[in-house]
PDB file of N, CA and C in Angstrom:
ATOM      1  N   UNK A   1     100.467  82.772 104.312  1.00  0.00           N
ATOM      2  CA  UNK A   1     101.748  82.264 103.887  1.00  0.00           C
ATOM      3  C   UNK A   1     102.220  81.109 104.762  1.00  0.00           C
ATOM      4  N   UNK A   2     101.555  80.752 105.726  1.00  0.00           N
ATOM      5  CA  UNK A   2     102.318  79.543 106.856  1.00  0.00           C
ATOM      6  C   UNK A   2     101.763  78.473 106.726  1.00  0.00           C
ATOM      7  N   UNK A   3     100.661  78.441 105.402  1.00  0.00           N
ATOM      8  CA  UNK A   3     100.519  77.186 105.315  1.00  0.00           C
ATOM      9  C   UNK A   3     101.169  76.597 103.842  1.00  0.00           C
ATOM     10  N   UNK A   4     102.547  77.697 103.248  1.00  0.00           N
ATOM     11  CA  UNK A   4     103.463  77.143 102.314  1.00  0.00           C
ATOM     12  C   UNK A   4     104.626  77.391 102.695  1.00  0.00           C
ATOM     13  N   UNK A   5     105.068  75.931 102.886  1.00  0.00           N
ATOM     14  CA  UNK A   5     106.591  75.962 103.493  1.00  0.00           C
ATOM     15  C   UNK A   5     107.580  77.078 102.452  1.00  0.00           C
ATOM     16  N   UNK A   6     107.668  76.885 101.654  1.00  0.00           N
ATOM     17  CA  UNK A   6     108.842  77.221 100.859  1.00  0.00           C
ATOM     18  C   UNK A   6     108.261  78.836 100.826  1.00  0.00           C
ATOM     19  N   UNK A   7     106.939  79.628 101.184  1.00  0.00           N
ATOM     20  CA  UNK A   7     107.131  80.983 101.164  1.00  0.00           C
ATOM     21  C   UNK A   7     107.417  81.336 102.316  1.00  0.00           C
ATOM     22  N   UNK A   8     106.948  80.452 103.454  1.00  0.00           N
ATOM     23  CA  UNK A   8     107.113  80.805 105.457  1.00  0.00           C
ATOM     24  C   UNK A   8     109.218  81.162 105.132  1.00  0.00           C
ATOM     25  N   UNK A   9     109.485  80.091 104.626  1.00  0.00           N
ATOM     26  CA  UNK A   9     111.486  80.355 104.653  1.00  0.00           C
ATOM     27  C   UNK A   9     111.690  81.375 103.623  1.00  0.00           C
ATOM     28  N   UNK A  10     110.982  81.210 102.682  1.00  0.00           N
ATOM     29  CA  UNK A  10     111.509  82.862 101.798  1.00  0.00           C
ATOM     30  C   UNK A  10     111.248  84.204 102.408  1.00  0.00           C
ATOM     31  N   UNK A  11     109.797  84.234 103.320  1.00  0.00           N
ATOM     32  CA  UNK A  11     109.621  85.343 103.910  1.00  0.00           C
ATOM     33  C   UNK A  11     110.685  85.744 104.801  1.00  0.00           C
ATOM     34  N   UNK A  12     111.131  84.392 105.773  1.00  0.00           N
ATOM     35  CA  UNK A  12     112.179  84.873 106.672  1.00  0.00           C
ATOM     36  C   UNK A  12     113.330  84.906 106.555  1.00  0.00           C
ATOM     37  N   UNK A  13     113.619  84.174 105.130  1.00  0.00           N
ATOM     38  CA  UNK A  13     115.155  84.959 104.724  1.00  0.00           C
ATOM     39  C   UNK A  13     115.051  86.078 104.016  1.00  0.00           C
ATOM     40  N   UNK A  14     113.976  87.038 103.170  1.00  0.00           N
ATOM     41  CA  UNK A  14     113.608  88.091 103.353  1.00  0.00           C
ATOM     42  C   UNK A  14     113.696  89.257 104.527  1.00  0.00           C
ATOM     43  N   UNK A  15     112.919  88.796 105.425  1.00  0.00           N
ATOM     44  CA  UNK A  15     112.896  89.870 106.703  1.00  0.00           C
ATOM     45  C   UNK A  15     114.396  90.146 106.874  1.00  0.00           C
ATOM     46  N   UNK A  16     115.098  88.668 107.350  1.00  0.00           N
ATOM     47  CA  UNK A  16     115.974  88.575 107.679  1.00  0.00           C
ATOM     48  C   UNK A  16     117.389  89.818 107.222  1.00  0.00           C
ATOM     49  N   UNK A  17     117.646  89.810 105.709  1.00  0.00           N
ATOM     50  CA  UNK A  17     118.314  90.273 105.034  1.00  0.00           C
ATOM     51  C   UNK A  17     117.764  91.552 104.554  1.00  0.00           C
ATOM     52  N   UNK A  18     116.635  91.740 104.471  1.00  0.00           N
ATOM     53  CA  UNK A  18     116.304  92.926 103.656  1.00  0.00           C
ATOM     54  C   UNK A  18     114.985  93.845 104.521  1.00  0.00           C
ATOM     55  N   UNK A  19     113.841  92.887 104.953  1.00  0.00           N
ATOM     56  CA  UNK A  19     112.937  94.278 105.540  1.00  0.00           C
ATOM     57  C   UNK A  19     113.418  94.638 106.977  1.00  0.00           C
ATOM     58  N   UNK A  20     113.656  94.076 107.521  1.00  0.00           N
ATOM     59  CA  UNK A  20     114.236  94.380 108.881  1.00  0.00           C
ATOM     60  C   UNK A  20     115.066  94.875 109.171  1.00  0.00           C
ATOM     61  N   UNK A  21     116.326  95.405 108.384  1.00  0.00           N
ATOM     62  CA  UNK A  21     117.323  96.254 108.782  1.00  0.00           C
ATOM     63  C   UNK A  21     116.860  97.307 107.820  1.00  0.00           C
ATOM     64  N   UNK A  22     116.099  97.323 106.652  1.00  0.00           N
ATOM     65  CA  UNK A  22     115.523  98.541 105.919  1.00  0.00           C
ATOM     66  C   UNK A  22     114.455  99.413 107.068  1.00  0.00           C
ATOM     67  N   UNK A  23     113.548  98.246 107.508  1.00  0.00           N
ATOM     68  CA  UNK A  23     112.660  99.083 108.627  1.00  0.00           C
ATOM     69  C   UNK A  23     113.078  99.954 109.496  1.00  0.00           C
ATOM     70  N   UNK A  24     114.432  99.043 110.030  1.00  0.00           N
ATOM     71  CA  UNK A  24     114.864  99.628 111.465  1.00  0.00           C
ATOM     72  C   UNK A  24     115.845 101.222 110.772  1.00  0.00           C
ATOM     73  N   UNK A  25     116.469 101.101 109.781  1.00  0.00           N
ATOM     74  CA  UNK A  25     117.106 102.259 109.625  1.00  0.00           C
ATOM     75  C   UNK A  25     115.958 103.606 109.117  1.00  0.00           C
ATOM     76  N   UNK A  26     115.128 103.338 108.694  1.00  0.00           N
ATOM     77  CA  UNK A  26     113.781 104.389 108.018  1.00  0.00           C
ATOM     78  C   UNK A  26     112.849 104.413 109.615  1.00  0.00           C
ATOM     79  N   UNK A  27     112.322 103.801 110.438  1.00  0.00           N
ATOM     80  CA  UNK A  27     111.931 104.195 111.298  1.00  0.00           C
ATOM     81  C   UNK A  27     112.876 103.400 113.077  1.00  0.00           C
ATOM     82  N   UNK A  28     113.897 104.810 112.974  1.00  0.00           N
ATOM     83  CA  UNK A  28     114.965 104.275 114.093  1.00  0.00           C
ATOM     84  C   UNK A  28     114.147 104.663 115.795  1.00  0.00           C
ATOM     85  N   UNK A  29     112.837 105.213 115.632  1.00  0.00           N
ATOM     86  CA  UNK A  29     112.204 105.793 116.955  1.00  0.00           C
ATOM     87  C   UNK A  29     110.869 105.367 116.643  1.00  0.00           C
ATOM     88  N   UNK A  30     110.408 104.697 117.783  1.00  0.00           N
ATOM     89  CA  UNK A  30     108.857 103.907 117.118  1.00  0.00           C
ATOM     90  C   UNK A  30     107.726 105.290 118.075  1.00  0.00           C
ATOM     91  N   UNK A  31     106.732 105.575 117.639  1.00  0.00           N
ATOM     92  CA  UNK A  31     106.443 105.826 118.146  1.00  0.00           C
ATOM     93  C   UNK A  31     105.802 105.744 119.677  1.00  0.00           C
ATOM     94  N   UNK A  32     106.505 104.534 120.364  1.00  0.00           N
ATOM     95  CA  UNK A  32     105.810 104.461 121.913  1.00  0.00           C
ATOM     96  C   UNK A  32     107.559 104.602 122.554  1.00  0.00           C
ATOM     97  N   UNK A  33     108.404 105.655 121.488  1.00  0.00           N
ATOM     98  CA  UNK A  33     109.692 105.909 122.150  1.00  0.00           C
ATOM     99  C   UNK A  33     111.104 104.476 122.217  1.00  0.00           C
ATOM    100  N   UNK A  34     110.107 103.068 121.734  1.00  0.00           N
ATOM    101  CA  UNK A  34     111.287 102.479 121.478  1.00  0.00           C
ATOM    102  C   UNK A  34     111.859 101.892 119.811  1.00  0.00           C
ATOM    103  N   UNK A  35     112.989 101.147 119.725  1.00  0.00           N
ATOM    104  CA  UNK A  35     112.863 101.290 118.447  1.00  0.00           C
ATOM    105  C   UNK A  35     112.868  99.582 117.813  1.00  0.00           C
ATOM    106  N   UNK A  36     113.010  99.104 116.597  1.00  0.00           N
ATOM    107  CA  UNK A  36     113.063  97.748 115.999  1.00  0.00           C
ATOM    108  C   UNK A  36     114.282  96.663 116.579  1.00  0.00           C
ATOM    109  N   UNK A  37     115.188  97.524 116.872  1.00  0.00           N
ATOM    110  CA  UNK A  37     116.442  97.203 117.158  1.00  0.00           C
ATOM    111  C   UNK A  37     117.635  97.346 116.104  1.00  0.00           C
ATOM    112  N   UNK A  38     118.685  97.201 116.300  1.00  0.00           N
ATOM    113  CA  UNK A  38     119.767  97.709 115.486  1.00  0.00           C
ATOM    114  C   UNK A  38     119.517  97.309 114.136  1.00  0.00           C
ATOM    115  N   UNK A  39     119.389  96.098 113.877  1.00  0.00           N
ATOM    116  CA  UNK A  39     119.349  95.310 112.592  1.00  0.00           C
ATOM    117  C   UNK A  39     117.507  95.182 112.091  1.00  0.00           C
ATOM    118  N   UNK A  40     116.618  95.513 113.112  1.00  0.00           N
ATOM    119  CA  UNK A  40     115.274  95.425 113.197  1.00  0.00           C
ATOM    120  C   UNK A  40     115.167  93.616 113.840  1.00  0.00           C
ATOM    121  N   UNK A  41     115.410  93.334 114.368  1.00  0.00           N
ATOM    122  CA  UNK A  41     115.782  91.936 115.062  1.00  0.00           C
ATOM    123  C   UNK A  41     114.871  92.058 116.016  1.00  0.00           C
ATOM    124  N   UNK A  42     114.006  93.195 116.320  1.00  0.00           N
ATOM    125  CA  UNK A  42     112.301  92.740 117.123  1.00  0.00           C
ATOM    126  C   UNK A  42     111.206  92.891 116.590  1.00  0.00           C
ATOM    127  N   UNK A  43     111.412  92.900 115.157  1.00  0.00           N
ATOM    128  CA  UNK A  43     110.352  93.080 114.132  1.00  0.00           C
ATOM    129  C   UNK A  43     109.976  91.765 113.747  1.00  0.00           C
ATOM    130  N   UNK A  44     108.683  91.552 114.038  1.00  0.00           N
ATOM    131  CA  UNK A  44     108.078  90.061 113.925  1.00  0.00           C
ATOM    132  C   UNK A  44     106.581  89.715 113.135  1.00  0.00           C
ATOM    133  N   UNK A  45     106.218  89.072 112.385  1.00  0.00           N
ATOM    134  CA  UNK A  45     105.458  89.231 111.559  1.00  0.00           C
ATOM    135  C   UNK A  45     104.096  88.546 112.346  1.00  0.00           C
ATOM    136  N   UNK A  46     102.872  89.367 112.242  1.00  0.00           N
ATOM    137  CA  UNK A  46     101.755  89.211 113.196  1.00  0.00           C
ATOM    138  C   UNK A  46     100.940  88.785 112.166  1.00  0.00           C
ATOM    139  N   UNK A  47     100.707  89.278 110.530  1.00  0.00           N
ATOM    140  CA  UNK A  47      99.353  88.800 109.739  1.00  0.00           C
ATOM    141  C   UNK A  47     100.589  88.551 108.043  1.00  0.00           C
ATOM    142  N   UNK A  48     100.913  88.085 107.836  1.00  0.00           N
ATOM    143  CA  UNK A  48     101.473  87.509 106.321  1.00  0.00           C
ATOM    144  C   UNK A  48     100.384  86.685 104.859  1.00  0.00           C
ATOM    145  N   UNK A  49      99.676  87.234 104.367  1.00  0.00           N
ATOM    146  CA  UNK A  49      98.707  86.725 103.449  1.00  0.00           C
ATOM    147  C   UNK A  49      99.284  87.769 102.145  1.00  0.00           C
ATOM    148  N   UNK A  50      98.762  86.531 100.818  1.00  0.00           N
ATOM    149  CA  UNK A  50      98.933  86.821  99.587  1.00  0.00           C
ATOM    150  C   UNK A  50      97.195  87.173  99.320  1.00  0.00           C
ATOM    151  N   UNK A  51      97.233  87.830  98.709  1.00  0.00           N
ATOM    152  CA  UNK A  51      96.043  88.361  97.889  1.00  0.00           C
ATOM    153  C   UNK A  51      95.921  88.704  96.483  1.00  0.00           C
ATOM    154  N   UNK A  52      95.077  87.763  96.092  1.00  0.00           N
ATOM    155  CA  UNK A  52      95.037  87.866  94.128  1.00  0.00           C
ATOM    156  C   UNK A  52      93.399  88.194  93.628  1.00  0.00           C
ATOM    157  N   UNK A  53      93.387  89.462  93.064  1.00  0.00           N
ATOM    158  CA  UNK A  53      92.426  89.920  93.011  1.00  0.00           C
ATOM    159  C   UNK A  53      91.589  89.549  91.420  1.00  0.00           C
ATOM    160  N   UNK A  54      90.808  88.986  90.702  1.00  0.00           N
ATOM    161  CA  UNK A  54      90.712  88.879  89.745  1.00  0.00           C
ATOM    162  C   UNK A  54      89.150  88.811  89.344  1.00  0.00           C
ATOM    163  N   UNK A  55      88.965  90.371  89.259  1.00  0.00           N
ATOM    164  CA  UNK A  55      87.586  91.040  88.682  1.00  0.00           C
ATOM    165  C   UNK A  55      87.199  90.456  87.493  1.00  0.00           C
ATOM    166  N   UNK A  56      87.410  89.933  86.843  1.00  0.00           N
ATOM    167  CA  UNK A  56      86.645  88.946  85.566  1.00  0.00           C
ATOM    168  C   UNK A  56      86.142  87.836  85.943  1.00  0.00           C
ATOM    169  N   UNK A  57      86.670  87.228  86.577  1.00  0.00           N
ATOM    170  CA  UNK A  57      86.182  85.837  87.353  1.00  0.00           C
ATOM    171  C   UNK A  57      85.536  85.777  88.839  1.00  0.00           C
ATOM    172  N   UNK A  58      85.870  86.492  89.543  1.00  0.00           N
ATOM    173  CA  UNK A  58      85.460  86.428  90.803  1.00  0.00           C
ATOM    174  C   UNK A  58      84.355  87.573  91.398  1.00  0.00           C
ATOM    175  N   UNK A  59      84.377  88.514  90.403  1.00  0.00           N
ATOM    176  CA  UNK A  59      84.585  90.330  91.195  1.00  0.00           C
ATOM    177  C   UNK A  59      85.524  90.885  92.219  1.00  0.00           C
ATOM    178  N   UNK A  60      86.535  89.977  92.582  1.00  0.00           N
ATOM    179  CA  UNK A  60      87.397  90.644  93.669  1.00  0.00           C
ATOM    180  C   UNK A  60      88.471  91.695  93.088  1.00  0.00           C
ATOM    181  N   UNK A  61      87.968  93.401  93.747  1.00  0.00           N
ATOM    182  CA  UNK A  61      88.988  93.904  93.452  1.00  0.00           C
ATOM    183  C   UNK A  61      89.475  94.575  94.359  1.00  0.00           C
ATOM    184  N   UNK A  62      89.021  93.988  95.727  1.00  0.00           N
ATOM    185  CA  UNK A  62      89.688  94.819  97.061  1.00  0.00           C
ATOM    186  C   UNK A  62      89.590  94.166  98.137  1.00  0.00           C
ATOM    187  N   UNK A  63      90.433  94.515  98.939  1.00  0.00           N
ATOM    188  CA  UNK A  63      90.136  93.951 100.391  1.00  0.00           C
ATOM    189  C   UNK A  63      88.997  94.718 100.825  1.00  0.00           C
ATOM    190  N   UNK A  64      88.499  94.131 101.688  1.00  0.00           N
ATOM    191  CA  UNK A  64      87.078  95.557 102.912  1.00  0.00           C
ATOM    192  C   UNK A  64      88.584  96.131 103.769  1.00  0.00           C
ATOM    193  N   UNK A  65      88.232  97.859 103.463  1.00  0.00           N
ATOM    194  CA  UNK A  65      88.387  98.793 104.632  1.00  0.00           C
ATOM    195  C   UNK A  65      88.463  98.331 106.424  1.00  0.00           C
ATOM    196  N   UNK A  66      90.104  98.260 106.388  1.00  0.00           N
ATOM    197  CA  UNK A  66      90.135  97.686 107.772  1.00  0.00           C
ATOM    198  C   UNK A  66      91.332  98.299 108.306  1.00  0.00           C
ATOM    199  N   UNK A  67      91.706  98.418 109.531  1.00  0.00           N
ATOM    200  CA  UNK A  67      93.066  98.900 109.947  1.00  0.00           C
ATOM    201  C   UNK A  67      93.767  97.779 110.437  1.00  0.00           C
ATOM    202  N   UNK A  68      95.111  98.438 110.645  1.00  0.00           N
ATOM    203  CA  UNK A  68      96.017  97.206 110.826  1.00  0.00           C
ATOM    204  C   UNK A  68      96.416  97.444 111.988  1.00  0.00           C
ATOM    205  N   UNK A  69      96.507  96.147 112.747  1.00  0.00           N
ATOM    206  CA  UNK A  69      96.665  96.371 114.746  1.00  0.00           C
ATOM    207  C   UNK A  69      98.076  96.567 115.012  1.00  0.00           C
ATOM    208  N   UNK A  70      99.330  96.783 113.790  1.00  0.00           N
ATOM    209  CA  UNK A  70     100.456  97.406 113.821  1.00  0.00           C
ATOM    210  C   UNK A  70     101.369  98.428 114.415  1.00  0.00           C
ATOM    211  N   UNK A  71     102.449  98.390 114.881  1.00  0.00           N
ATOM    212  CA  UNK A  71     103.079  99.480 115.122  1.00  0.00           C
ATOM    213  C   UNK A  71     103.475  99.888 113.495  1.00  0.00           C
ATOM    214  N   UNK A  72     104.296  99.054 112.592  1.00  0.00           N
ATOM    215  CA  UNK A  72     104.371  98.759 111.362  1.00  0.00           C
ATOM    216  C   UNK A  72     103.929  98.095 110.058  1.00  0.00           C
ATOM    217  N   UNK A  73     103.432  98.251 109.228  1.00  0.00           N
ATOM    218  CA  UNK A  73     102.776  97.601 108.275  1.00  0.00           C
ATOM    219  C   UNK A  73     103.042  98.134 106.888  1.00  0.00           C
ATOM    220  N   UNK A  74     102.951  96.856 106.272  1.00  0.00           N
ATOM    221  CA  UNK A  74     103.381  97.291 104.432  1.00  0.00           C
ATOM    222  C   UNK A  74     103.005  96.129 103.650  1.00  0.00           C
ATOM    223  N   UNK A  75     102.922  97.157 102.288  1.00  0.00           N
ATOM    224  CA  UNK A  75     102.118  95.676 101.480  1.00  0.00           C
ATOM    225  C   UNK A  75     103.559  95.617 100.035  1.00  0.00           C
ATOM    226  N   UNK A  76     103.797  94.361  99.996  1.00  0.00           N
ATOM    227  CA  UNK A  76     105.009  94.194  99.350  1.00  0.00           C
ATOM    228  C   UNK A  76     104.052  93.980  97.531  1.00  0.00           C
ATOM    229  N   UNK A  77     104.260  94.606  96.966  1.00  0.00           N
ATOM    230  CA  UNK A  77     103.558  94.832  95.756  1.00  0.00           C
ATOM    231  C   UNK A  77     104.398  93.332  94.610  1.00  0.00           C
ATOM    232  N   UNK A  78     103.447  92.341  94.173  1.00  0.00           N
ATOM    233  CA  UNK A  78     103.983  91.277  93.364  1.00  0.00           C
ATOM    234  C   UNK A  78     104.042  91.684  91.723  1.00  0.00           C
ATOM    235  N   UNK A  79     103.089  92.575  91.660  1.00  0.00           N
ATOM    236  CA  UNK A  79     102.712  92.811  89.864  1.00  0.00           C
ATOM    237  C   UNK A  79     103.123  94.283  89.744  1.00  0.00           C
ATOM    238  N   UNK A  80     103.144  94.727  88.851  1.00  0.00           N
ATOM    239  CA  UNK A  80     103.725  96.161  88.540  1.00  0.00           C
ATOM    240  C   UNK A  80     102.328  96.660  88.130  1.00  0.00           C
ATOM    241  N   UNK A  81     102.068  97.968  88.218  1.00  0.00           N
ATOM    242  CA  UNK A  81     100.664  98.633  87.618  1.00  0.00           C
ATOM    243  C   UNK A  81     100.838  99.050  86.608  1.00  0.00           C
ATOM    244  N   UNK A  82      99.827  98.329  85.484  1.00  0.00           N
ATOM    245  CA  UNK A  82      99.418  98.779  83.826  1.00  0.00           C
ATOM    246  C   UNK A  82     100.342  97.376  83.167  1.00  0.00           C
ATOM    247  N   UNK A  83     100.602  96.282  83.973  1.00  0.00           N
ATOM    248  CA  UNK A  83     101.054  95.305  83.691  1.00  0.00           C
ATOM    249  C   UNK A  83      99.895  94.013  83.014  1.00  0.00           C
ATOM    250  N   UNK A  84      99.106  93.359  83.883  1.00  0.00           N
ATOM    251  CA  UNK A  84      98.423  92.813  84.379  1.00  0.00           C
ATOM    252  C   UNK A  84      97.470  93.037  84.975  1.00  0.00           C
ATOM    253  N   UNK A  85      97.188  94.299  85.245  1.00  0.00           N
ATOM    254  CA  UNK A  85      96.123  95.070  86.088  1.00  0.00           C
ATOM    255  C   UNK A  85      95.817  96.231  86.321  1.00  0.00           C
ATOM    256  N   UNK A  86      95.195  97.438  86.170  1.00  0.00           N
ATOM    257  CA  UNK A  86      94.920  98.587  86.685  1.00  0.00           C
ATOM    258  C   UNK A  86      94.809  98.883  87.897  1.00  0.00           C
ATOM    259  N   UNK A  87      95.145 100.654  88.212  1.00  0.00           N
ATOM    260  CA  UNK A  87      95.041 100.362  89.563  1.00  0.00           C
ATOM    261  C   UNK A  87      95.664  99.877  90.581  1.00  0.00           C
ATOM    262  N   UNK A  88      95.713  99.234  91.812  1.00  0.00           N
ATOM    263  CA  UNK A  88      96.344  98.385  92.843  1.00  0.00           C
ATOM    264  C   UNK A  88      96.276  99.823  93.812  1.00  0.00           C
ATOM    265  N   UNK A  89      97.496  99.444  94.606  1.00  0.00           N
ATOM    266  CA  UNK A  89      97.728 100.278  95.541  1.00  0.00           C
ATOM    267  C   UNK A  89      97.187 100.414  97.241  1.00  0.00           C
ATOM    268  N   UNK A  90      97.717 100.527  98.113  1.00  0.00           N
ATOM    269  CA  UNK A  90      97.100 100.771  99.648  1.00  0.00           C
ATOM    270  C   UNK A  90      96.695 102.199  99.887  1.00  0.00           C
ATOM    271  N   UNK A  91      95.056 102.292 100.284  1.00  0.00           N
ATOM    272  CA  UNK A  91      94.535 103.552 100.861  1.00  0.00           C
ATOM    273  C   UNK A  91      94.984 103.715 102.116  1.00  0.00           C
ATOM    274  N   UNK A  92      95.403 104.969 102.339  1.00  0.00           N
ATOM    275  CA  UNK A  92      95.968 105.459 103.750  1.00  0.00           C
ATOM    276  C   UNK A  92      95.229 106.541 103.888  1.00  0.00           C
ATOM    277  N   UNK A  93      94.117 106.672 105.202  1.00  0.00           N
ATOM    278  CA  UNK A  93      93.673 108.002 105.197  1.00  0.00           C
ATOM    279  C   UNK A  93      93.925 109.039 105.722  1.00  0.00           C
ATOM    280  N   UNK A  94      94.939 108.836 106.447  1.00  0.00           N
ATOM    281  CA  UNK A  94      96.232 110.153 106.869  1.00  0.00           C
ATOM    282  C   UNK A  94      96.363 110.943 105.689  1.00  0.00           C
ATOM    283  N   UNK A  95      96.974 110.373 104.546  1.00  0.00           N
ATOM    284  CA  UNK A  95      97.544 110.798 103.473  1.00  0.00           C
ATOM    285  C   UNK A  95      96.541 111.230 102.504  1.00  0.00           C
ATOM    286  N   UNK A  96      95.406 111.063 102.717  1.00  0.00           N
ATOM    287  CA  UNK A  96      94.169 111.446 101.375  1.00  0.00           C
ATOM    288  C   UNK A  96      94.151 113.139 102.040  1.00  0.00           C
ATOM    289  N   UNK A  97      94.507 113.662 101.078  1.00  0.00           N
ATOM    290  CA  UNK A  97      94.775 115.141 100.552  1.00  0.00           C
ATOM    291  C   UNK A  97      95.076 115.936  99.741  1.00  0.00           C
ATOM    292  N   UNK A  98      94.024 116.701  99.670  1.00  0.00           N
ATOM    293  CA  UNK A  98      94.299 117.511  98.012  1.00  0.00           C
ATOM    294  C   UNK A  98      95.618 118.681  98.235  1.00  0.00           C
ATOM    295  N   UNK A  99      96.762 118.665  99.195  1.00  0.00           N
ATOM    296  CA  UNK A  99      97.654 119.175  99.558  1.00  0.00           C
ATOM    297  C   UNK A  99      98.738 118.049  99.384  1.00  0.00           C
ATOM    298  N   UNK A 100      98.061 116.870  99.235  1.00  0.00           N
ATOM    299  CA  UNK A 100      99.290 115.603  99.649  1.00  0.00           C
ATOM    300  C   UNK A 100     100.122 115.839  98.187  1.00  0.00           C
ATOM    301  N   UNK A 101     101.751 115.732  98.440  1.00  0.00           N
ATOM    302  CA  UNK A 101     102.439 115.648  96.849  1.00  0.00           C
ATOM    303  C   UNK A 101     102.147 114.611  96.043  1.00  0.00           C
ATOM    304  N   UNK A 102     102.572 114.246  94.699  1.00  0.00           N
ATOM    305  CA  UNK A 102     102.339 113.872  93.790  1.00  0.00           C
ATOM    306  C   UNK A 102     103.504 112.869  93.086  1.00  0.00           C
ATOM    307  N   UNK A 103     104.229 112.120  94.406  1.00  0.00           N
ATOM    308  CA  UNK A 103     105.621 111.883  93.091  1.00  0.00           C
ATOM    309  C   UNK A 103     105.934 110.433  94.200  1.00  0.00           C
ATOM    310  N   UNK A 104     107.111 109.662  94.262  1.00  0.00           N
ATOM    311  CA  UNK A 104     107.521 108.814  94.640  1.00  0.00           C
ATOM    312  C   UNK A 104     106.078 107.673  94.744  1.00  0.00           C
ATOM    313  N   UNK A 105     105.345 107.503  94.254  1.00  0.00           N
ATOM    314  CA  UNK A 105     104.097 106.594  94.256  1.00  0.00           C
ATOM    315  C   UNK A 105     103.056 106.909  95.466  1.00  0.00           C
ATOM    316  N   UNK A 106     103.052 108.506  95.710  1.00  0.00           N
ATOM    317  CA  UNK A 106     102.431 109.203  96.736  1.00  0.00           C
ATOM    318  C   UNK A 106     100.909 109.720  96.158  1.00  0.00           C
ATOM    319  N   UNK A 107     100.008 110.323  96.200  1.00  0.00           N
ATOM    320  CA  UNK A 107      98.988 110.564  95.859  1.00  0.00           C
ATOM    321  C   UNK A 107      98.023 111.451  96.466  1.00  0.00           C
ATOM    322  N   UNK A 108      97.397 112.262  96.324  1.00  0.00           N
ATOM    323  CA  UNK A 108      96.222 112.950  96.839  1.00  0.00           C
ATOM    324  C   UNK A 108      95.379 112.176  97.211  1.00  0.00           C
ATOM    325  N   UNK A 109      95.083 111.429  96.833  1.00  0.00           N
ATOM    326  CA  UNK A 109      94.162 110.246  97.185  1.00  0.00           C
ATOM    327  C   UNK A 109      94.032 109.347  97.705  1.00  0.00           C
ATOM    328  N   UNK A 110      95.180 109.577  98.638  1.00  0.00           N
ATOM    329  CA  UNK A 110      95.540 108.521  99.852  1.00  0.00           C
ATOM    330  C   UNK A 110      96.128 107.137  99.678  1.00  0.00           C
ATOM    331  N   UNK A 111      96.822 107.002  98.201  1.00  0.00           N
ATOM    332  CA  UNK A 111      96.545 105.506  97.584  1.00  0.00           C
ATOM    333  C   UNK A 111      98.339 105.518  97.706  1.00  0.00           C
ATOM    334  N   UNK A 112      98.976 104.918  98.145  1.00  0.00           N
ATOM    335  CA  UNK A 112     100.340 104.318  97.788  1.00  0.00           C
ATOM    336  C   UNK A 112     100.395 103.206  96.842  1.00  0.00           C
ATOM    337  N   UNK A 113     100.748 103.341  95.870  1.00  0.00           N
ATOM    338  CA  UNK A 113     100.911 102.700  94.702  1.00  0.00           C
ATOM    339  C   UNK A 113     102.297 101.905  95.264  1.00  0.00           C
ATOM    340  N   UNK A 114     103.192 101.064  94.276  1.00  0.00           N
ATOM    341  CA  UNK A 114     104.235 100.733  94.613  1.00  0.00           C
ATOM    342  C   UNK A 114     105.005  99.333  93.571  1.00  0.00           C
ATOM    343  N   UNK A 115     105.782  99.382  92.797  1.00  0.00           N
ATOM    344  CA  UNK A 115     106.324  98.388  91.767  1.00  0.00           C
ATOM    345  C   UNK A 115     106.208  97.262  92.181  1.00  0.00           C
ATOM    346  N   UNK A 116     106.567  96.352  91.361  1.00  0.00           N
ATOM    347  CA  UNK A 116     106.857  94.842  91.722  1.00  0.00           C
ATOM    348  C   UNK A 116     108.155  94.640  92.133  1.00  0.00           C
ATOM    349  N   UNK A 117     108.040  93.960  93.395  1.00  0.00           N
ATOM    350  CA  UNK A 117     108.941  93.422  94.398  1.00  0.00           C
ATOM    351  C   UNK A 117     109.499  95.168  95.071  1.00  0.00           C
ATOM    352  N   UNK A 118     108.468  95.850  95.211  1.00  0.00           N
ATOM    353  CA  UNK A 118     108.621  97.224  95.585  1.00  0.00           C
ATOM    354  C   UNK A 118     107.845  97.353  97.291  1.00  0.00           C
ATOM    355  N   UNK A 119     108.373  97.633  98.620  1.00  0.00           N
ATOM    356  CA  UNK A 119     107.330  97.690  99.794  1.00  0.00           C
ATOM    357  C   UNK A 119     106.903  99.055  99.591  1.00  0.00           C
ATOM    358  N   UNK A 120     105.677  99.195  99.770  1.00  0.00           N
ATOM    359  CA  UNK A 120     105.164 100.887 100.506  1.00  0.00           C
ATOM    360  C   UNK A 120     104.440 100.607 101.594  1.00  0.00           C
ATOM    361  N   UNK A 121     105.449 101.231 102.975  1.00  0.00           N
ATOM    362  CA  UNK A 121     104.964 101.411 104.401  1.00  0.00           C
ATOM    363  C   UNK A 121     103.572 102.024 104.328  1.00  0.00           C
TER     364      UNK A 121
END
């Protein structure tokens, strides 16, 4: 995203107004005991990329299996699923469990699904 001006200022009047005080109130204790800050005002963006996957033309229908060097991370979903595409979603393998619930775009299968213009942490 930092090599398009007009998404680098949408992202950060984004953060600004909306993920950063959403972050900081949903996770107010980070796990190394400190937190985002009141408004999330030490939450700073380390990797920002768009990804367009398009299996008819390319074969791309995934990123490669990688972790994220994050205290926090989320993928802000652009298309809605059964729109434009089947599928989508972020694998989490914490969450792959045939015990895991079934509802808010959660899954047994470790997959966080998530709407358009929807984040799943």
């Amino acid at each position: 995203m930092e090599d398009v001006p007009l998404l680098r200022s949408w992202l950060r009047c984004l953060l600004a107004t909306t993920l950063q005080p959403l972050l900081a109130a949903c996770f107010q204790r980070l796990a190394d005991g400190t937190s985002l800050g009141l408004r999330g005002e030490r939450l700073r963006v380390h990797d920002a990329f768009i990804v367009r996957y398009d299996a008819d033309t390319d074969m791309s229908v995934s990123l490669p299996e990688h972790s994220d060097t994050s205290l926090v991370s989320f993928t802000l979903s652009l298309n809605s699923a059964g729109t434009s595409f089947r599928g989508g979603g972020t694998w989490f393998r914490a969450l792959q469990s045939e015990e895991a619930p079934h509802h808010d775009g959660f899954h047994a299968s470790g997959v966080v699904d998530a709407d358009a213009g929807d984040a799943a942490p």
